[in-house]
Protein backbone atom coordinates (compact mmCIF):
# COMPACT_ATOMS: atom_id res chain seq x y z
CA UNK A 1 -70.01 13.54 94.00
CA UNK A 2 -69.36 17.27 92.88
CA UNK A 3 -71.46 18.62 89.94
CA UNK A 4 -70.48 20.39 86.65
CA UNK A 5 -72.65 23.50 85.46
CA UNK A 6 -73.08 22.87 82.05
CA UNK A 7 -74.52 24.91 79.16
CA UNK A 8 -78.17 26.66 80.03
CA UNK A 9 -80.55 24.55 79.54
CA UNK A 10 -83.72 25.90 81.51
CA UNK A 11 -83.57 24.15 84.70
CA UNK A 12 -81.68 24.09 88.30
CA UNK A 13 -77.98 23.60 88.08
CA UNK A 14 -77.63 21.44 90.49
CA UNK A 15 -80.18 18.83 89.17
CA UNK A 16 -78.27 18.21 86.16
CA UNK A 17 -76.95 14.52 85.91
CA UNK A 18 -75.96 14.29 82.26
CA UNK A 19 -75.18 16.42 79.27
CA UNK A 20 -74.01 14.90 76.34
CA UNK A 21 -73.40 16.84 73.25
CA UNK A 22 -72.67 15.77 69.72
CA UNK A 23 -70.25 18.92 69.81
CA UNK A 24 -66.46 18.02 68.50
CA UNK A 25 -65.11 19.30 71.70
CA UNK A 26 -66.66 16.17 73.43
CA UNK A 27 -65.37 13.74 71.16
CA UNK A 28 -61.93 12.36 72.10
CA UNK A 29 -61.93 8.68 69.23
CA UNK A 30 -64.57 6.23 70.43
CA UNK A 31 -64.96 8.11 74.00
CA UNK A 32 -68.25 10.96 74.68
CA UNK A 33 -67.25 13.51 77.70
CA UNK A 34 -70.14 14.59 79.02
CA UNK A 35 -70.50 18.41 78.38
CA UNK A 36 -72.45 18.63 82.01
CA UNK A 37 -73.37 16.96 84.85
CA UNK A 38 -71.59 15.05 87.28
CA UNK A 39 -67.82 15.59 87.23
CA UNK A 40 -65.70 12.76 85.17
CA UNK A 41 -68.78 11.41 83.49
CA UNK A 42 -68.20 10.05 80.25
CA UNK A 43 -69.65 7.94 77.41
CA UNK A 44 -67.27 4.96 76.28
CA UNK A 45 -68.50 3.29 73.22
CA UNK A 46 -67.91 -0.55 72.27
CA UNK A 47 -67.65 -2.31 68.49
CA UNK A 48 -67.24 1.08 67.22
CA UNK A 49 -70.21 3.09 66.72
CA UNK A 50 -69.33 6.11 64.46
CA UNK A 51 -68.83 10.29 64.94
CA UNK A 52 -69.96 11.90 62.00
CA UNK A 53 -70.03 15.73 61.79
CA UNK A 54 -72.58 17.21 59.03
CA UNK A 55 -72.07 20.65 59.33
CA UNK A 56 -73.26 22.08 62.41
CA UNK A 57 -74.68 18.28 63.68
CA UNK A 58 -72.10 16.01 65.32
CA UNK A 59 -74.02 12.58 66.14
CA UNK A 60 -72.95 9.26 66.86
CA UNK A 61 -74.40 5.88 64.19
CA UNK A 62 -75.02 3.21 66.09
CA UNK A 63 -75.99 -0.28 63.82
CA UNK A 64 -78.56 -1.84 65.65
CA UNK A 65 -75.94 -4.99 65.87
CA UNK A 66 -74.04 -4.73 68.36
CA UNK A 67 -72.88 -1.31 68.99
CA UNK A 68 -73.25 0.62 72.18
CA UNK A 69 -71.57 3.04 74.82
CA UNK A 70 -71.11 1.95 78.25
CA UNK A 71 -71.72 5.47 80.76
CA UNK A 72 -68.58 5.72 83.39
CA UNK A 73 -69.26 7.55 87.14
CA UNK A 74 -73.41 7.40 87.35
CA UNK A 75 -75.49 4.56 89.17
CA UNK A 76 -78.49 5.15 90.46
CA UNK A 77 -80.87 2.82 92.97
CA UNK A 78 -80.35 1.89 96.33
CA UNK A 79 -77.06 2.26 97.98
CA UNK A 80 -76.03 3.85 95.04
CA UNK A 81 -73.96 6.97 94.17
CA UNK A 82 -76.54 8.77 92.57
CA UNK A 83 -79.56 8.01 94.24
CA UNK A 84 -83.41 7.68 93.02
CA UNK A 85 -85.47 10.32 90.44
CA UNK A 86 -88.33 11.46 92.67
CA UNK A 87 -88.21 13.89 89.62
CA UNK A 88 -86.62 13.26 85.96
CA UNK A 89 -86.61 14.65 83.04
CA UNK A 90 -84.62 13.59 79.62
CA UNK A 91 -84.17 14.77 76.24
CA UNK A 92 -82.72 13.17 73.60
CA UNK A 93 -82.18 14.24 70.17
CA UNK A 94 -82.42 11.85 67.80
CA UNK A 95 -82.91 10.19 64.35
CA UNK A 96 -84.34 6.74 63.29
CA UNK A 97 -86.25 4.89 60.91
CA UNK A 98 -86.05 1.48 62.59
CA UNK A 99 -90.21 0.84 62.55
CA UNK A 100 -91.59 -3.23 62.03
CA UNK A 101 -95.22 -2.53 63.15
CA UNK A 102 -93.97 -4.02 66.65
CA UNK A 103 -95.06 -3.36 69.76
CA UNK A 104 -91.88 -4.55 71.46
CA UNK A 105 -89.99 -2.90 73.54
CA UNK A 106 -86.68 -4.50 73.29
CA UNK A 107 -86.35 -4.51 69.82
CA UNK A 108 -84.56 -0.67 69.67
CA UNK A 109 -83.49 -0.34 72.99
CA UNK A 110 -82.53 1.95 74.50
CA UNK A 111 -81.44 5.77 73.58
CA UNK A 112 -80.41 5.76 77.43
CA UNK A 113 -81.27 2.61 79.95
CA UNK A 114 -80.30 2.07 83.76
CA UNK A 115 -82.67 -0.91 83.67
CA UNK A 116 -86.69 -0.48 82.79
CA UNK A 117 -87.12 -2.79 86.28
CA UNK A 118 -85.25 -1.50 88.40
CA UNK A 119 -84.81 2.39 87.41
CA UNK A 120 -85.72 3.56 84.27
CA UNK A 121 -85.01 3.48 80.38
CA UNK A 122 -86.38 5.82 77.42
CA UNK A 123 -86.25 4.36 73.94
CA UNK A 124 -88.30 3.87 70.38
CA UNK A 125 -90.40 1.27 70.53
CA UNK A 126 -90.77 -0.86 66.86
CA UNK A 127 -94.13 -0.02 66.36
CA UNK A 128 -92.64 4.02 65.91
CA UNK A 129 -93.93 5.29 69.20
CA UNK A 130 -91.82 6.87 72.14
CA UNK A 131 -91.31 4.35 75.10
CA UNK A 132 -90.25 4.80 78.73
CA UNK A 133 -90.13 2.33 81.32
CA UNK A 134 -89.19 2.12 84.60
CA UNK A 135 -89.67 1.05 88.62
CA UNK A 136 -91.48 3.12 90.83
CA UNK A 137 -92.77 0.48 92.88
CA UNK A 138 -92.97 0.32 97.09
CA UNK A 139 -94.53 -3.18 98.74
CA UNK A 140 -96.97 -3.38 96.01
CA UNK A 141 -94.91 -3.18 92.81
CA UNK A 142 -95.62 -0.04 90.25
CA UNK A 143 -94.05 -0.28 86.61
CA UNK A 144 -94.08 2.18 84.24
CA UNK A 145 -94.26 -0.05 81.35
CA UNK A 146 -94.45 0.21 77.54
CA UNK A 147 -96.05 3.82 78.14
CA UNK A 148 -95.59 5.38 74.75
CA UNK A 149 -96.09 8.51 72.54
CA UNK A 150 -98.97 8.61 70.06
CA UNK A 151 -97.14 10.60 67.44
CA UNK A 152 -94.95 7.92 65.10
CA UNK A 153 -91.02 9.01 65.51
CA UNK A 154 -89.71 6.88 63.35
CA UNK A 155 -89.37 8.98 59.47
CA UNK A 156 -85.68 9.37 59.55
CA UNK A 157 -86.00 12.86 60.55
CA UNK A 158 -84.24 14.40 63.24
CA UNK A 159 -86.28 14.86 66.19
CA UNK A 160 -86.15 16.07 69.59
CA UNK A 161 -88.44 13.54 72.19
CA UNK A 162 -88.80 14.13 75.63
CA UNK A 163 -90.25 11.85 78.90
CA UNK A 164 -90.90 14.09 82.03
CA UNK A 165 -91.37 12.22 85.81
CA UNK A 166 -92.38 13.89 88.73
CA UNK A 167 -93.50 12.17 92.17
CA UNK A 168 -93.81 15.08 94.11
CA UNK A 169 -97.51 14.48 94.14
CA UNK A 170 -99.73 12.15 95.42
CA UNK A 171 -100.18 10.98 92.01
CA UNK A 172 -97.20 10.35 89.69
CA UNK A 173 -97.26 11.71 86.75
CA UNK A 174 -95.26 10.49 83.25
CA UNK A 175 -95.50 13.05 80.42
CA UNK A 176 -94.12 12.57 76.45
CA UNK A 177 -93.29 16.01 74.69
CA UNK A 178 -91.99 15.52 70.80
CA UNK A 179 -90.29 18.49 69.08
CA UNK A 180 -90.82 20.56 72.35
CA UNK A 181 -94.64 19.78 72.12
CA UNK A 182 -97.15 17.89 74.65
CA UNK A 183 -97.95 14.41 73.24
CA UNK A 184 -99.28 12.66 76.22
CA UNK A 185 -99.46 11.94 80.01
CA UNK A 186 -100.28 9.56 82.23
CA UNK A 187 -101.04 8.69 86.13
CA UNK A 188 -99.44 6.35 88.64
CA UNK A 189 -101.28 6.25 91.95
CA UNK A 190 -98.93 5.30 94.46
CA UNK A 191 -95.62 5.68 92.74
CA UNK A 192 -92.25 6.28 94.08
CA UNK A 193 -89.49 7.88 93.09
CA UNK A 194 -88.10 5.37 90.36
CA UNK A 195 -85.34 3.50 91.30
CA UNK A 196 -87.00 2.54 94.87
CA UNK A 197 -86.65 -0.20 95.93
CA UNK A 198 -84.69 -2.01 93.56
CA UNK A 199 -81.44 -3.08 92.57
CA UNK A 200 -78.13 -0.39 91.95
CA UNK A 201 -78.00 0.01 87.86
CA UNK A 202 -75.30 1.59 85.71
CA UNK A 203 -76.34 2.91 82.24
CA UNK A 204 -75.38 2.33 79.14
CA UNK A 205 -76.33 4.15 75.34
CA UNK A 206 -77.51 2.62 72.92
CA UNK A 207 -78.09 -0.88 74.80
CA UNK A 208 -80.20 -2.08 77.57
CA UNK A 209 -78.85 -2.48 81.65
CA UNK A 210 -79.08 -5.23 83.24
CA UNK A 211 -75.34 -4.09 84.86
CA UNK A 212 -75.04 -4.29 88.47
CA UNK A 213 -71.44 -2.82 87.61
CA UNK A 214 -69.84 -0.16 85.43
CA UNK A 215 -69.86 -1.78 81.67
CA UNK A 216 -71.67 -4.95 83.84
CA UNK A 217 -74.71 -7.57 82.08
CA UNK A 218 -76.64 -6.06 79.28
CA UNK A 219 -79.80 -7.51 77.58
CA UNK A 220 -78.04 -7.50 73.82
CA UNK A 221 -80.58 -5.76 72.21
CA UNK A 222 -79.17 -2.46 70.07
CA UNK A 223 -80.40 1.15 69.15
CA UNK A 224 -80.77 1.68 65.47
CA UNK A 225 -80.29 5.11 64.45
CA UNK A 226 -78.38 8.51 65.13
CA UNK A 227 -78.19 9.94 68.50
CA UNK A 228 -76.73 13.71 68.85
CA UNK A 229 -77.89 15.52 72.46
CA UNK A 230 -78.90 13.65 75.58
CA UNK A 231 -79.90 15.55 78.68
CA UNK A 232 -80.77 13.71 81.90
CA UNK A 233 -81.80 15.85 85.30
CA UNK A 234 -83.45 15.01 88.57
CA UNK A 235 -86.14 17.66 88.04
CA UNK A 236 -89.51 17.79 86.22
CA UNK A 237 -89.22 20.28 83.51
CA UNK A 238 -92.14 22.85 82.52
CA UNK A 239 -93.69 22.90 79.47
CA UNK A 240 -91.76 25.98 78.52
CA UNK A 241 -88.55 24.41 79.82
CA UNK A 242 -88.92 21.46 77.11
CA UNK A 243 -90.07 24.36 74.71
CA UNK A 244 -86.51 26.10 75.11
CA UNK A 245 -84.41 22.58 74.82
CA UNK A 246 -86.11 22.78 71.09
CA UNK A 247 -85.79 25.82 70.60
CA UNK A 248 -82.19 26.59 71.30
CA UNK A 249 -81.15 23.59 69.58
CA UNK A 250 -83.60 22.97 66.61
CA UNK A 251 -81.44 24.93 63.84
CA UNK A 252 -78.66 22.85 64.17
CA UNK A 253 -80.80 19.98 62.58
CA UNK A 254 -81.98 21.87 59.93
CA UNK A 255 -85.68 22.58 61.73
């Protein structure tokens, strides 16, 4: 599949997956086009979540019902289009308050999900935390379950959160950045890249994967909240790479 060059964001062209941008240009009624990434890649949202543009932020309001957007052209897994993330990075600006004191993970699922067991998923967890989870298993399984942030996300605020993946070591390595900052790592011994060796998933927004087909099975659990910028590459971003995303992008919220 060919590969769009989208707006800088402070990493290799050509591991850029996904770039979608709250941008007006992107919005064509209840459809996101991605603003980068892989060509004909677009967001279709279901039950009507809704655009709203506040001066320079266009984001979309999804209820926490039963809203969500179903993401055309990428699967990823084996014997899939897309392949495995040896390396991943994504950002995702955002803005909830949806916080019970849980520590669930399905109860505000997912900002962007291709299935926590068989590729990955990167959500806010109801106790306010940052979660990602995902499959980086071999013969002896290896989740990366409920790892989480230790800063609390959820004030209604806008807020830029980051998870960072990279298996080019011996040791796998999972790092959380909030509002361009560190907030913590962790180590798998013995992980793959994620996706291996699992099941093909197709993504949704805004909803959790269980699809083994484009708009396929989901788990019916919602997002609660605003989302405005997602970013999704097959590379592990630097510290000063995450640092720019904010950056470049912060003033449009107001920070």
């Amino acid at each position: 599949m060919s590969v769009l060059h989208g707006s800088s964001i402070g990493a290799v062209e050509d591991a850029l997956e996904l770039v979608l941008d709250g941008n007006s240009n992107y919005i064509n009624g209840q459809q996101w086009n991605a603003a980068g990434g892989r060509d004909g890649t677009k967001v279709v949202m279901v039950n009507g979540p809704t655009y709203n543009q506040l001066g320079t932020i266009g984001y979309w309001r999804f209820n926490g019902s039963n809203q969500y957007g179903y993401i055309t052209n990428l699967n990823y897994g084996p014997n899939s289009d897309d392949g495995e993330f040896p390396k991943l990075t994504c950002h995702v600006w955002f803005r909830t308050s949806a916080n019970s004191g849980s520590t669930s993970i399905s109860a505000n699922w997912s900002f962007i999900d291709f299935d926590r067991s068989e590729v990955f998923n990167f959500y806010p967890m109801q106790n306010g935390r940052l979660g990602f989870s995902g499959y980086a298993g071999n013969t002896s399984p290896t989740y990366l379950d409920r790892q989480s942030t230790n800063a609390n996300i959820a004030n209604n605020q806008w807020r830029l959160g980051t998870a960072v993946w990279d298996n080019s070591l011996s040791t796998g390595t999972l790092k959380f950045y909030i509002d361009g900052e560190l907030d913590s790592s962790y180590n798998h011994n013995g992980a793959n890249p994620l996706g291996r060796p699992r099941s093909r998933r197709w993504g949704f927004i805004g909803e959790g994967s269980e699809a083994a087909g484009e708009n396929g099975s989901r788990n019916n659990t919602y997002y609660q909240g605003d989302i405005a910028r997602i970013v999704l590459l097959k590379s592990a971003q630097t510290a000063n790479d995450v640092r720019e995303e904010y950056l470049k992008h912060k003033v449009r919220f107001g920070l």
